[in-house]
Structures are given as C-alpha cells and as structure tokens.
N, C-alpha and C. Protein backbone atom coordinates (compact mmCIF):
# COMPACT_ATOMS: atom_id res chain seq x y z
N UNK A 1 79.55 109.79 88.84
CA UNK A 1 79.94 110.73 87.82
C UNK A 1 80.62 109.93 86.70
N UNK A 2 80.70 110.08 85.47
CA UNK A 2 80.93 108.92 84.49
C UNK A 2 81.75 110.04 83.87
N UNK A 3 82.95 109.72 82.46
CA UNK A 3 83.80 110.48 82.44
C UNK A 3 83.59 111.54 81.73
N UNK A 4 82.62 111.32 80.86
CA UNK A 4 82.49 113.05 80.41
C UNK A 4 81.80 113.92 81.54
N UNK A 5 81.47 113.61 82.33
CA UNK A 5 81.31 114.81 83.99
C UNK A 5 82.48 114.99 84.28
N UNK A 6 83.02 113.87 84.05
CA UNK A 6 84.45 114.53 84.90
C UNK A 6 85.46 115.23 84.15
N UNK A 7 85.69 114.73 82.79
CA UNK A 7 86.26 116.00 81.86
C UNK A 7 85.80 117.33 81.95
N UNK A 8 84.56 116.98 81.97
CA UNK A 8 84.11 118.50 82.02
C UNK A 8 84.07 119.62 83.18
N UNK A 9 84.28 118.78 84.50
CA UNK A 9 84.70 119.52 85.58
C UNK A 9 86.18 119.92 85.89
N UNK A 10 86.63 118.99 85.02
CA UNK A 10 88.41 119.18 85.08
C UNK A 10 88.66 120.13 83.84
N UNK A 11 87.85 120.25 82.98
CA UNK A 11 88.33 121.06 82.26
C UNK A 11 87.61 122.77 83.06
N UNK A 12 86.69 122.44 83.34
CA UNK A 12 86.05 123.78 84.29
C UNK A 12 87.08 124.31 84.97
N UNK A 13 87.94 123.15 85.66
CA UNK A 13 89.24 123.84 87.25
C UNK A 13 89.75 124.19 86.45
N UNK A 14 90.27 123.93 84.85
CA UNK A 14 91.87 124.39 84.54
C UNK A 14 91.19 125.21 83.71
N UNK A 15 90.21 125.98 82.82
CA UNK A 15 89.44 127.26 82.74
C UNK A 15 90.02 128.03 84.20
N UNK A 16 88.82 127.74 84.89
CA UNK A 16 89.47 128.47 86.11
C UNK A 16 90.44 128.74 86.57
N UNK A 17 91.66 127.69 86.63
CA UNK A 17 92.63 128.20 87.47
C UNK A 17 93.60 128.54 86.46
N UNK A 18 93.40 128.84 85.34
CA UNK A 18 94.42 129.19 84.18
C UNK A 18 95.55 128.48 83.99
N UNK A 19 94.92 127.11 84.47
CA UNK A 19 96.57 125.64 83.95
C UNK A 19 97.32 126.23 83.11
N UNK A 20 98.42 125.87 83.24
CA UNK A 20 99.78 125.88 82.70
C UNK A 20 99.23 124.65 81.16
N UNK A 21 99.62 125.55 79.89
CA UNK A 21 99.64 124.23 79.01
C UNK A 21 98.15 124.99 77.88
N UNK A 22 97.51 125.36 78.62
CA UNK A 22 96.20 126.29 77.83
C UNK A 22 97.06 127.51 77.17
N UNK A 23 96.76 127.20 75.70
CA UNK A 23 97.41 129.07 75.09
C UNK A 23 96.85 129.55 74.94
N UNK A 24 95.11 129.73 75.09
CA UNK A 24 94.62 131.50 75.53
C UNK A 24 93.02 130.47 76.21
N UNK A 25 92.68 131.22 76.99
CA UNK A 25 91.35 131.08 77.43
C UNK A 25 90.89 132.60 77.75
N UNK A 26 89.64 132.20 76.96
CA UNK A 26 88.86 133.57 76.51
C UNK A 26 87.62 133.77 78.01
N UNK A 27 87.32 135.33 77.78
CA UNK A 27 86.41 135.34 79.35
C UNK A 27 85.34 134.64 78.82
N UNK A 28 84.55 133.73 77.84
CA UNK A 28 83.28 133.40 77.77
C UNK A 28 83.41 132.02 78.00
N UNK A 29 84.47 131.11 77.86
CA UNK A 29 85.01 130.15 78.29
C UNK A 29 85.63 129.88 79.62
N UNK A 30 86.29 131.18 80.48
CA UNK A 30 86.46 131.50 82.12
C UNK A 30 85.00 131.95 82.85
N UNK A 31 83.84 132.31 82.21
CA UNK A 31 82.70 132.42 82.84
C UNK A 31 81.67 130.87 82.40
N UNK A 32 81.96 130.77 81.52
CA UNK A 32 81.36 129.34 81.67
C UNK A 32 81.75 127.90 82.69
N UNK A 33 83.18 127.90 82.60
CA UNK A 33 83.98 127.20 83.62
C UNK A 33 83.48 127.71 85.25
N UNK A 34 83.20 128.71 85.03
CA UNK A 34 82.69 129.47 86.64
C UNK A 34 81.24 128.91 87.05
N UNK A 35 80.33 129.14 85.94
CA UNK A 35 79.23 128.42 86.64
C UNK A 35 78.80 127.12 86.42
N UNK A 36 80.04 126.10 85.89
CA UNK A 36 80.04 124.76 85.82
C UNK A 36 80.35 124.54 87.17
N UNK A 37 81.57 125.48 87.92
CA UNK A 37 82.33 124.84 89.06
C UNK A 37 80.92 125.22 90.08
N UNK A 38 80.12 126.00 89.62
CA UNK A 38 78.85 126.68 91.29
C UNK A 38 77.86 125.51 91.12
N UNK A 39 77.74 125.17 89.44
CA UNK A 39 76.59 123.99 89.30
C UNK A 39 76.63 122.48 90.07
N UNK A 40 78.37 122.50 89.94
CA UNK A 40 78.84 121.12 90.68
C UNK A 40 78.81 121.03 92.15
N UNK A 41 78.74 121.92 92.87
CA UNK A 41 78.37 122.42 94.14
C UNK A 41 77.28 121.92 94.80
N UNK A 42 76.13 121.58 93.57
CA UNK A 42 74.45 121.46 94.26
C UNK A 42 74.54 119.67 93.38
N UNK A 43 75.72 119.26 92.66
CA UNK A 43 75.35 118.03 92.60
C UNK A 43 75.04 116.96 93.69
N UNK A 44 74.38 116.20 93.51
CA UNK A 44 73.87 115.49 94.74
C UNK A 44 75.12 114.24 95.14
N UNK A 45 75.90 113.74 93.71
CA UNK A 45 77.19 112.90 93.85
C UNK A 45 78.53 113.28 94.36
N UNK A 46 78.25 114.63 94.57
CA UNK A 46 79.47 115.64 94.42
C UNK A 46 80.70 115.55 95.32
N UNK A 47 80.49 114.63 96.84
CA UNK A 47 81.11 114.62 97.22
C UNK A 47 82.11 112.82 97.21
N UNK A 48 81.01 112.22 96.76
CA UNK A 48 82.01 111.18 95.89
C UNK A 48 82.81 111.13 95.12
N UNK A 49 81.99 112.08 94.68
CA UNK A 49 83.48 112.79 93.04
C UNK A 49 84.46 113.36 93.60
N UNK A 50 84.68 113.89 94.91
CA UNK A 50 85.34 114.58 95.06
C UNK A 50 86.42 113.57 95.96
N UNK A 51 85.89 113.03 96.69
CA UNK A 51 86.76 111.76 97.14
C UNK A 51 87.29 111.03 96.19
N UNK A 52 86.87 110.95 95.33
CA UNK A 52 88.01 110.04 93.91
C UNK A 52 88.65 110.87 93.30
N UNK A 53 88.27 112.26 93.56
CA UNK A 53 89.61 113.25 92.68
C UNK A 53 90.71 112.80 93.64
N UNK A 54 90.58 113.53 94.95
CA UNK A 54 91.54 113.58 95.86
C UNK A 54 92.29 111.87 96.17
N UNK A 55 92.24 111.19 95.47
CA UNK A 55 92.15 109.54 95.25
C UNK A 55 93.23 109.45 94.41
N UNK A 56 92.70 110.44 93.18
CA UNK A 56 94.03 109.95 92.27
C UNK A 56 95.23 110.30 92.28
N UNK A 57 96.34 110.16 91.69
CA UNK A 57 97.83 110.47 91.64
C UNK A 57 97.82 111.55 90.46
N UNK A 58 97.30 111.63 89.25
CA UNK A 58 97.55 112.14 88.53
C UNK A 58 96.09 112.75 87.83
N UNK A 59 95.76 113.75 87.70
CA UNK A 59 94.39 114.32 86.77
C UNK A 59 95.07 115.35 85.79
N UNK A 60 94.56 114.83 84.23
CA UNK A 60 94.95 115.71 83.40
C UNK A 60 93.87 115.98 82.45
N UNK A 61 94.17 117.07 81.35
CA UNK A 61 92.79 116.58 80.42
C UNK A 61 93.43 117.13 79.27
N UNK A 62 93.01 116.50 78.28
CA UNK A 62 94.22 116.69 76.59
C UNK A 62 94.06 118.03 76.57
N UNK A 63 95.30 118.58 75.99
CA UNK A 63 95.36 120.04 75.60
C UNK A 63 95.28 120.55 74.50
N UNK A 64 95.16 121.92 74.24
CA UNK A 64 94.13 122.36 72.77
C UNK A 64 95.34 122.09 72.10
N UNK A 65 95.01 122.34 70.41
CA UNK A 65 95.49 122.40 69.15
C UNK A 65 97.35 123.07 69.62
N UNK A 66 97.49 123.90 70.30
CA UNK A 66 99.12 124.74 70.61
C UNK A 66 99.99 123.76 71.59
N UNK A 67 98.73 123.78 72.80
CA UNK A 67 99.84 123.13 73.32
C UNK A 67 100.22 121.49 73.46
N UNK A 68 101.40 121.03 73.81
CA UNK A 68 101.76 119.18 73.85
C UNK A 68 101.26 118.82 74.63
N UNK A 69 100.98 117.91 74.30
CA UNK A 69 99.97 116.56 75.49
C UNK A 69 99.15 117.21 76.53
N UNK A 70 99.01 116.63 77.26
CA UNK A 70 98.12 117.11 78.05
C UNK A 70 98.06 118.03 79.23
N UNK A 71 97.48 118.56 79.89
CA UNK A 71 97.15 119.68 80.65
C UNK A 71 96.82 118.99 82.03
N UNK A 72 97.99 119.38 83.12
CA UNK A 72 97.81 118.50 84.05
C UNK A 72 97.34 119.49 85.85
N UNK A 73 96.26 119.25 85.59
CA UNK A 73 95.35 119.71 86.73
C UNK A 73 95.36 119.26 88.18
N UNK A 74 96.18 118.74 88.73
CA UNK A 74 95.79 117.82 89.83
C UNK A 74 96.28 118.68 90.85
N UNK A 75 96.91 120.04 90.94
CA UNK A 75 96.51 120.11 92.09
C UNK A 75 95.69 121.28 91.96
N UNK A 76 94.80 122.19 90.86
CA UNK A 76 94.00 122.96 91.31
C UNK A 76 92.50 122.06 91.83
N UNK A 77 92.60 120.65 90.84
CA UNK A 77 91.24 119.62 91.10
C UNK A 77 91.44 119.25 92.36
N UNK A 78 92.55 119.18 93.01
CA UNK A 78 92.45 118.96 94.28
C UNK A 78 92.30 119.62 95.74
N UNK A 79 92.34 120.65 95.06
CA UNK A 79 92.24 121.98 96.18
C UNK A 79 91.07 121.83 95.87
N UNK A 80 90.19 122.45 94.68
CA UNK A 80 88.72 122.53 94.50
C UNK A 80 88.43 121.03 95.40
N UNK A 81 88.52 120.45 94.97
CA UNK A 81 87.75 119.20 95.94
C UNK A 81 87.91 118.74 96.94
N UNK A 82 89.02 119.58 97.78
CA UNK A 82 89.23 119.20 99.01
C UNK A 82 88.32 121.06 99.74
N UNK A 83 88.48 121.58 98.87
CA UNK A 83 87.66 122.86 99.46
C UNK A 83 85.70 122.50 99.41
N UNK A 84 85.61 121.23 99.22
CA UNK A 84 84.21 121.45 98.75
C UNK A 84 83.82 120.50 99.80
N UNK A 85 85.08 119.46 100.30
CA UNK A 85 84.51 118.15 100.92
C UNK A 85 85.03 119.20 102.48
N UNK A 86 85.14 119.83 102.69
CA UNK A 86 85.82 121.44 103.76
C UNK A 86 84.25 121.63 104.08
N UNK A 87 83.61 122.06 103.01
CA UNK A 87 82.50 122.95 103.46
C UNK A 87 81.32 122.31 103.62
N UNK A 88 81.73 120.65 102.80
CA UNK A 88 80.71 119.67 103.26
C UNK A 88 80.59 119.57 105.09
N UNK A 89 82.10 119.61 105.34
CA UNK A 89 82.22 118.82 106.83
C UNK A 89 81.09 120.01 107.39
N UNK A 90 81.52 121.18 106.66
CA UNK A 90 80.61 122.44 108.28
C UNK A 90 79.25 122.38 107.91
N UNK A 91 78.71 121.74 106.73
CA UNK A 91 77.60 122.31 106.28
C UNK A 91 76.46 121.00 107.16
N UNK A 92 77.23 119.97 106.11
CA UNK A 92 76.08 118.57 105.99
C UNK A 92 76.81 117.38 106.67
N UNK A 93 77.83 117.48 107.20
CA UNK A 93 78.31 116.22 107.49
C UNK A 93 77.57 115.37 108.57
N UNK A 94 77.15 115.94 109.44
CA UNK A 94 76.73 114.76 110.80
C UNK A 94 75.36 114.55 110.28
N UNK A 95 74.48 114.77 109.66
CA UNK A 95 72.86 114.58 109.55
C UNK A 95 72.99 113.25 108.39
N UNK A 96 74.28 113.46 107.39
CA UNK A 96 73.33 112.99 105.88
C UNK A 96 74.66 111.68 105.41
N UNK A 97 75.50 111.40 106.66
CA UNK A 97 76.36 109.92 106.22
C UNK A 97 75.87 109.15 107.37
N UNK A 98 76.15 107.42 106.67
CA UNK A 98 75.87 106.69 107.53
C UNK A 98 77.56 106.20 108.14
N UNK A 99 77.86 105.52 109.06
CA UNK A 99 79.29 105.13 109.86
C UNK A 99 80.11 104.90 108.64
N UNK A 100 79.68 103.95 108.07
CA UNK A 100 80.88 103.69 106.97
C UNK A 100 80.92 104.37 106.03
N UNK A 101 80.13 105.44 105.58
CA UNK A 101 80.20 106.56 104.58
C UNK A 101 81.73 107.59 105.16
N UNK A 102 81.40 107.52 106.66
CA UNK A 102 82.29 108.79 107.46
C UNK A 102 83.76 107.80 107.48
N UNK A 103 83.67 106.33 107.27
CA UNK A 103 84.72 105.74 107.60
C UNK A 103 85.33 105.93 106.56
N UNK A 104 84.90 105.75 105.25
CA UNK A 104 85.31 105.93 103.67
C UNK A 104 85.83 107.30 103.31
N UNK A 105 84.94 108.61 103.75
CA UNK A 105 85.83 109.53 104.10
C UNK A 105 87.05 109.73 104.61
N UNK A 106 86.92 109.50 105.86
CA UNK A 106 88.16 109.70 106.65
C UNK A 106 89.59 109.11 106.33
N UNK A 107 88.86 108.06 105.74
CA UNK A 107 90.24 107.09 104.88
C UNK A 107 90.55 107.84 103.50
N UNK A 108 89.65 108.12 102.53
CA UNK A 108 90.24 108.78 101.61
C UNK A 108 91.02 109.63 101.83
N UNK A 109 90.64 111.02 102.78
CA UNK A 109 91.34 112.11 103.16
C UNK A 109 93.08 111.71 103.78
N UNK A 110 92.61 110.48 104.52
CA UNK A 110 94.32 110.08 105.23
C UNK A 110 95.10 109.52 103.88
N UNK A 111 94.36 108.99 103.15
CA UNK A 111 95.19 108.56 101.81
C UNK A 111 95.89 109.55 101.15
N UNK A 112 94.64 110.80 100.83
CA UNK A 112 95.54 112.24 100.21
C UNK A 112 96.96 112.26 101.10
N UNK A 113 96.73 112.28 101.72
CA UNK A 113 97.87 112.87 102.82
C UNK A 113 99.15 111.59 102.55
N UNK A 114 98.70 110.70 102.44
CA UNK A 114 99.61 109.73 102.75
C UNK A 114 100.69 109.94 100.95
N UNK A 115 99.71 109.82 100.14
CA UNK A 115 100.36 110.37 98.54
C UNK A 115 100.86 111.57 98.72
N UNK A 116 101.26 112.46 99.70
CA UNK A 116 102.14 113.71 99.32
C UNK A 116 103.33 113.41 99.72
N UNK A 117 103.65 112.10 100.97
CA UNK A 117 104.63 111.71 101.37
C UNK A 117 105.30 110.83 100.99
N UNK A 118 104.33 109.58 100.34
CA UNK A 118 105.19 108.31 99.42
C UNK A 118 104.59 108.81 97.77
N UNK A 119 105.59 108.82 97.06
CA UNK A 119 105.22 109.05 95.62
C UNK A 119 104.67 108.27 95.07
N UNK A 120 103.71 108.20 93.99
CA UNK A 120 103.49 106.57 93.68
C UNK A 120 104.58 105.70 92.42
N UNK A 121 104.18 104.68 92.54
CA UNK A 121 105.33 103.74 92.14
C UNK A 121 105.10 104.42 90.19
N UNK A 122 106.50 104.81 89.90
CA UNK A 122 106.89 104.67 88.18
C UNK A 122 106.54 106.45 88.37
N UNK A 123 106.97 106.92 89.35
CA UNK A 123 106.48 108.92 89.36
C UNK A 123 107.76 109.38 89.32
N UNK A 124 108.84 108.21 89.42
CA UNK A 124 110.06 109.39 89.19
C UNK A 124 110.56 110.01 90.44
N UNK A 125 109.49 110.31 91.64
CA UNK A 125 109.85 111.08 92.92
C UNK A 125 109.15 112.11 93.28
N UNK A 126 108.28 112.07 92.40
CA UNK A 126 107.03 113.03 92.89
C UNK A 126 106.19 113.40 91.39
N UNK A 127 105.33 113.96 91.99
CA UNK A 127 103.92 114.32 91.00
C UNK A 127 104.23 116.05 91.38
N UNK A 128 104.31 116.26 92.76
CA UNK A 128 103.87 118.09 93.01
C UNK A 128 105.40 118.60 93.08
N UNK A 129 105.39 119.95 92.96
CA UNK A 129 106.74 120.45 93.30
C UNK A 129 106.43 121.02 94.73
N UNK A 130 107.67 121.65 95.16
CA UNK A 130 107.34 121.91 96.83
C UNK A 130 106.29 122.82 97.08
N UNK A 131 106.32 123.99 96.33
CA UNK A 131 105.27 124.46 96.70
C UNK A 131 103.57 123.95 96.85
N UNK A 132 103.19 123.31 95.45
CA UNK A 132 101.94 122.70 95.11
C UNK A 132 102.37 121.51 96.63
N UNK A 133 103.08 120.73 96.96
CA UNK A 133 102.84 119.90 98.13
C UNK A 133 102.02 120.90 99.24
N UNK A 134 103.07 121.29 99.57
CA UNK A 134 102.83 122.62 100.94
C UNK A 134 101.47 123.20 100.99
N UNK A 135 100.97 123.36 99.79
CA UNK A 135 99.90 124.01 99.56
C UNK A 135 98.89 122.84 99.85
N UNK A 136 99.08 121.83 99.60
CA UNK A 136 97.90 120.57 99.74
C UNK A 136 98.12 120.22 100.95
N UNK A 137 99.75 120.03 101.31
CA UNK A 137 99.28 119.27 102.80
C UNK A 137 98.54 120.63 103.81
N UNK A 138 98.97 122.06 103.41
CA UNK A 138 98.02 122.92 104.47
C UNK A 138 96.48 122.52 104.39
N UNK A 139 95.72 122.06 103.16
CA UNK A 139 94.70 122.11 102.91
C UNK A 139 94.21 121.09 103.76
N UNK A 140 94.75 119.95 103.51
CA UNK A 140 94.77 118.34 104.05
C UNK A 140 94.17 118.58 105.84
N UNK A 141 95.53 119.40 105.93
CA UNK A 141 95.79 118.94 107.43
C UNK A 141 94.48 120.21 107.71
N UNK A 142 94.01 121.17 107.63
CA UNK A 142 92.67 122.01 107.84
C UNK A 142 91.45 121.05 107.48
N UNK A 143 91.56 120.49 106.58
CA UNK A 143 90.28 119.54 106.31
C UNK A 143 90.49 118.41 107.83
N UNK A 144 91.57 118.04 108.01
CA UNK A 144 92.05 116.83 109.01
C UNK A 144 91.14 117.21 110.22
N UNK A 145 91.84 118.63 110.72
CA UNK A 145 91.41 119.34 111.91
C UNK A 145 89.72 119.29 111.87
N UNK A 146 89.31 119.59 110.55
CA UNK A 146 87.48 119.88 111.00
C UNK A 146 87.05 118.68 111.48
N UNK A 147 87.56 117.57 110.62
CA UNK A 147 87.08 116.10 110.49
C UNK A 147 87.43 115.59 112.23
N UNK A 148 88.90 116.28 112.40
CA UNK A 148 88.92 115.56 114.29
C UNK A 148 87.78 116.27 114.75
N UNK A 149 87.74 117.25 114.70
CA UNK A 149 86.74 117.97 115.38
C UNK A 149 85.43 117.43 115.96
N UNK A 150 84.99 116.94 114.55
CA UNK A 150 83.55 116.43 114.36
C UNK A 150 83.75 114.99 114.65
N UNK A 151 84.71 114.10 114.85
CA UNK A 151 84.76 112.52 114.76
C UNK A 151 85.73 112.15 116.31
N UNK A 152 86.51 112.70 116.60
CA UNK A 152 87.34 112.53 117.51
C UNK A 152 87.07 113.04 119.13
N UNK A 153 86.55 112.09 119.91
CA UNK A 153 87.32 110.88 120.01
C UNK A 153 86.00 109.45 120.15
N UNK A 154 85.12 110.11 119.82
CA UNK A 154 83.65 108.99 120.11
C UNK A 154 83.59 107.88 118.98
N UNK A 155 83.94 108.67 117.84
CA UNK A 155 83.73 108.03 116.37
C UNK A 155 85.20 107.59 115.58
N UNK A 156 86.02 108.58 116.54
CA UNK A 156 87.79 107.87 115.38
C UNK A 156 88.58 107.57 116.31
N UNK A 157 88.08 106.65 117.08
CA UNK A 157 89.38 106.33 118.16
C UNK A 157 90.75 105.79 118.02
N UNK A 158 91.14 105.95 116.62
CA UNK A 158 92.21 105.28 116.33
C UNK A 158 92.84 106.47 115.57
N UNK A 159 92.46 108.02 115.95
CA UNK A 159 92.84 109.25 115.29
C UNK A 159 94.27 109.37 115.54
N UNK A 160 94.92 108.96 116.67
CA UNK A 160 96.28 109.03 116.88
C UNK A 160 96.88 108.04 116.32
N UNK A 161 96.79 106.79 116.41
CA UNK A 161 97.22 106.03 115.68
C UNK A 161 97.66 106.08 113.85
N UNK A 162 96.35 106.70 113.76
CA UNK A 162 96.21 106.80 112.12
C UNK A 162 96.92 108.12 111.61
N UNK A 163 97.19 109.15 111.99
CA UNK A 163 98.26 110.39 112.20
C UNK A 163 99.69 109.99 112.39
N UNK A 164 99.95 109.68 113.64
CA UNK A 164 101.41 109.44 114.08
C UNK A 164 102.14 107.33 114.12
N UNK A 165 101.20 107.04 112.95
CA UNK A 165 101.97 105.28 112.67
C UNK A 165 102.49 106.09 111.58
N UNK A 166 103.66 105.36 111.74
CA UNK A 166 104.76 105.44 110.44
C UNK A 166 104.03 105.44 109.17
N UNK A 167 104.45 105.77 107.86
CA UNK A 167 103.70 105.42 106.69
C UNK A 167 103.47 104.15 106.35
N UNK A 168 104.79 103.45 106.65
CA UNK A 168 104.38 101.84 106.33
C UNK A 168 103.14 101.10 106.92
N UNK A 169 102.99 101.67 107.97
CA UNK A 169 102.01 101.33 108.74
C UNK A 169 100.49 101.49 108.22
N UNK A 170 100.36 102.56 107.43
CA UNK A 170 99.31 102.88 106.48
C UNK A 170 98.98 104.64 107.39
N UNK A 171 99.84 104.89 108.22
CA UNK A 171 99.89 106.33 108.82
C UNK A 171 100.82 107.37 108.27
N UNK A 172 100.61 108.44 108.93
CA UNK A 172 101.10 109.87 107.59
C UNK A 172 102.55 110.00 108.43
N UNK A 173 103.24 109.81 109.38
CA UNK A 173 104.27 109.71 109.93
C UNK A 173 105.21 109.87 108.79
N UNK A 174 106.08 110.61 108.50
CA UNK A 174 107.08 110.53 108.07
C UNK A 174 108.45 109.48 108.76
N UNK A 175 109.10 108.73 108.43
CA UNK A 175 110.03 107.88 108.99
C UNK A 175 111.15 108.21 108.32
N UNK A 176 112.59 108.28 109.49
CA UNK A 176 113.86 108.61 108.82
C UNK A 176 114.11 107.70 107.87
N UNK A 177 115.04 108.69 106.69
CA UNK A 177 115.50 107.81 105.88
C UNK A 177 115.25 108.28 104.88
C-alpha cells in the first residue's frame, strides 16, 4: 500500500469514526468513507496494511481548513485493523499463510500489545488515554485468544513464554515498578 492508499484509508476511519479535530463531515463524505472502508476489505494487501497500522505508535492525517494540525486517528485505525486481521484469523488464516507469514503475524500482534504497556520513547507517557488503552488491549487480547486457538500449542510453542516474560524480555508481562 503506498501512501496515498493509506491517507486515504485513514482518512476513510476518521470520516467514519467522526475524529475529534474534523469541523463538519457531511453524509456524502460519511458514505463515501463507508464504501472505501468495505472496498479495503476485498484488497488483496489488506492484511499487511493492516499489520503496519497496528505497528505504528502514532497515525494521523492533516486536518481541514478549521481545525489545528492534524487529526489523530490511531486508535479508530487500529480497532478497524485489528477487527479485519479478527476476521482474517476465522475466515482465511490456515489455507493462505506460509510459517513465517503466521510468525510475522503473531509478532506484530504481540508488539501491539507490548506498545500499550511501554510508551514509545519522546511520547511524554503515553499516546492513548485509559479508556482508548482498555479498549485496544480488549481487542488485542480477543484477537490473541483466536490466534492461540488456531496456533497453540503445535505451531506457538513459546505462547507462554511470549505472554507471561516480563516486557523487557520482549513479553507483555507487566513488571513492578
């Protein structure tokens, strides 16, 4: 996906999800955003794209003529793309990756998870407020569950490990302190 796809899908989520920072979005611009987000659905890259949304720390996209700087989307782009790589797991997952496709997955997804717990470096102390966290790690950890489902214990034998190692460790463990 090269970046005007991806503006244009990020500007589709925050159409859709009525971002904070937009001063009016009209219904012909909320129905267009609607069947950009159904079109991106049948893209054939779609779930790569969606592993590098859920990748980044920060997704925004400049905001119109009213409002300042930019319009910061990252966690409706991340729900949308963690809801899509969700319906990948039930739909297409075991027929159409090869081992290290599912390994690249599984690592991205533990990465989401791992960015809700360490902030990234120069964030100040976070990117989400509590709620927007709560709301991703429920998503996370439901995407987590399908993925054990389907991978655990033939294909991710290191599912405990990679859950309950400390964060330093490169695991989602929270550690005192």
């Amino acid at each position: 996906m090269n970046e005007t796809q991806r503006n244009s899908l990020l500007s589709a989520i925050a159409f859709s999800s009525g971002a904070a920072g937009l001063s009016t979005i009209t219904p012909q611009q909320r129905s267009e955003a609607f069947t950009n987000l159904e079109q991106f659905k049948t893209y054939p890259g779609r779930i790569a794209a969606c592993v590098e949304i859920i990748g980044c720390h920060v997704l925004s996209i400049p905001g119109d003529m009213s409002a300042e700087g930019a319009v910061d989307v990252t966690v409706p782009a991340k729900l949308y793309a963690l809801g899509l790589i969700q319906e990948f797991l039930k739909v297409g997952y075991n027929s159409s990756l090869s081992d290290l496709d599912r390994i690249q997955l599984r690592s991205s997804i533990l990465a989401a998870a791992r960015q809700l717990v360490v902030p990234p470096a120069g964030s100040g102390g976070g990117t989400y407020d509590e709620a927007s966290k709560r709301i991703l790690a429920m998503k996370i950890a439901s995407l987590m569950a399908d993925l054990a489902l389907r991978e655990f214990p033939q294909r991710w034998e290191s599912f405990v490990a990679d859950l309950f190692s400390p964060v330093s460790a490169n695991g989602i463990w929270c550690e005192a302190g």
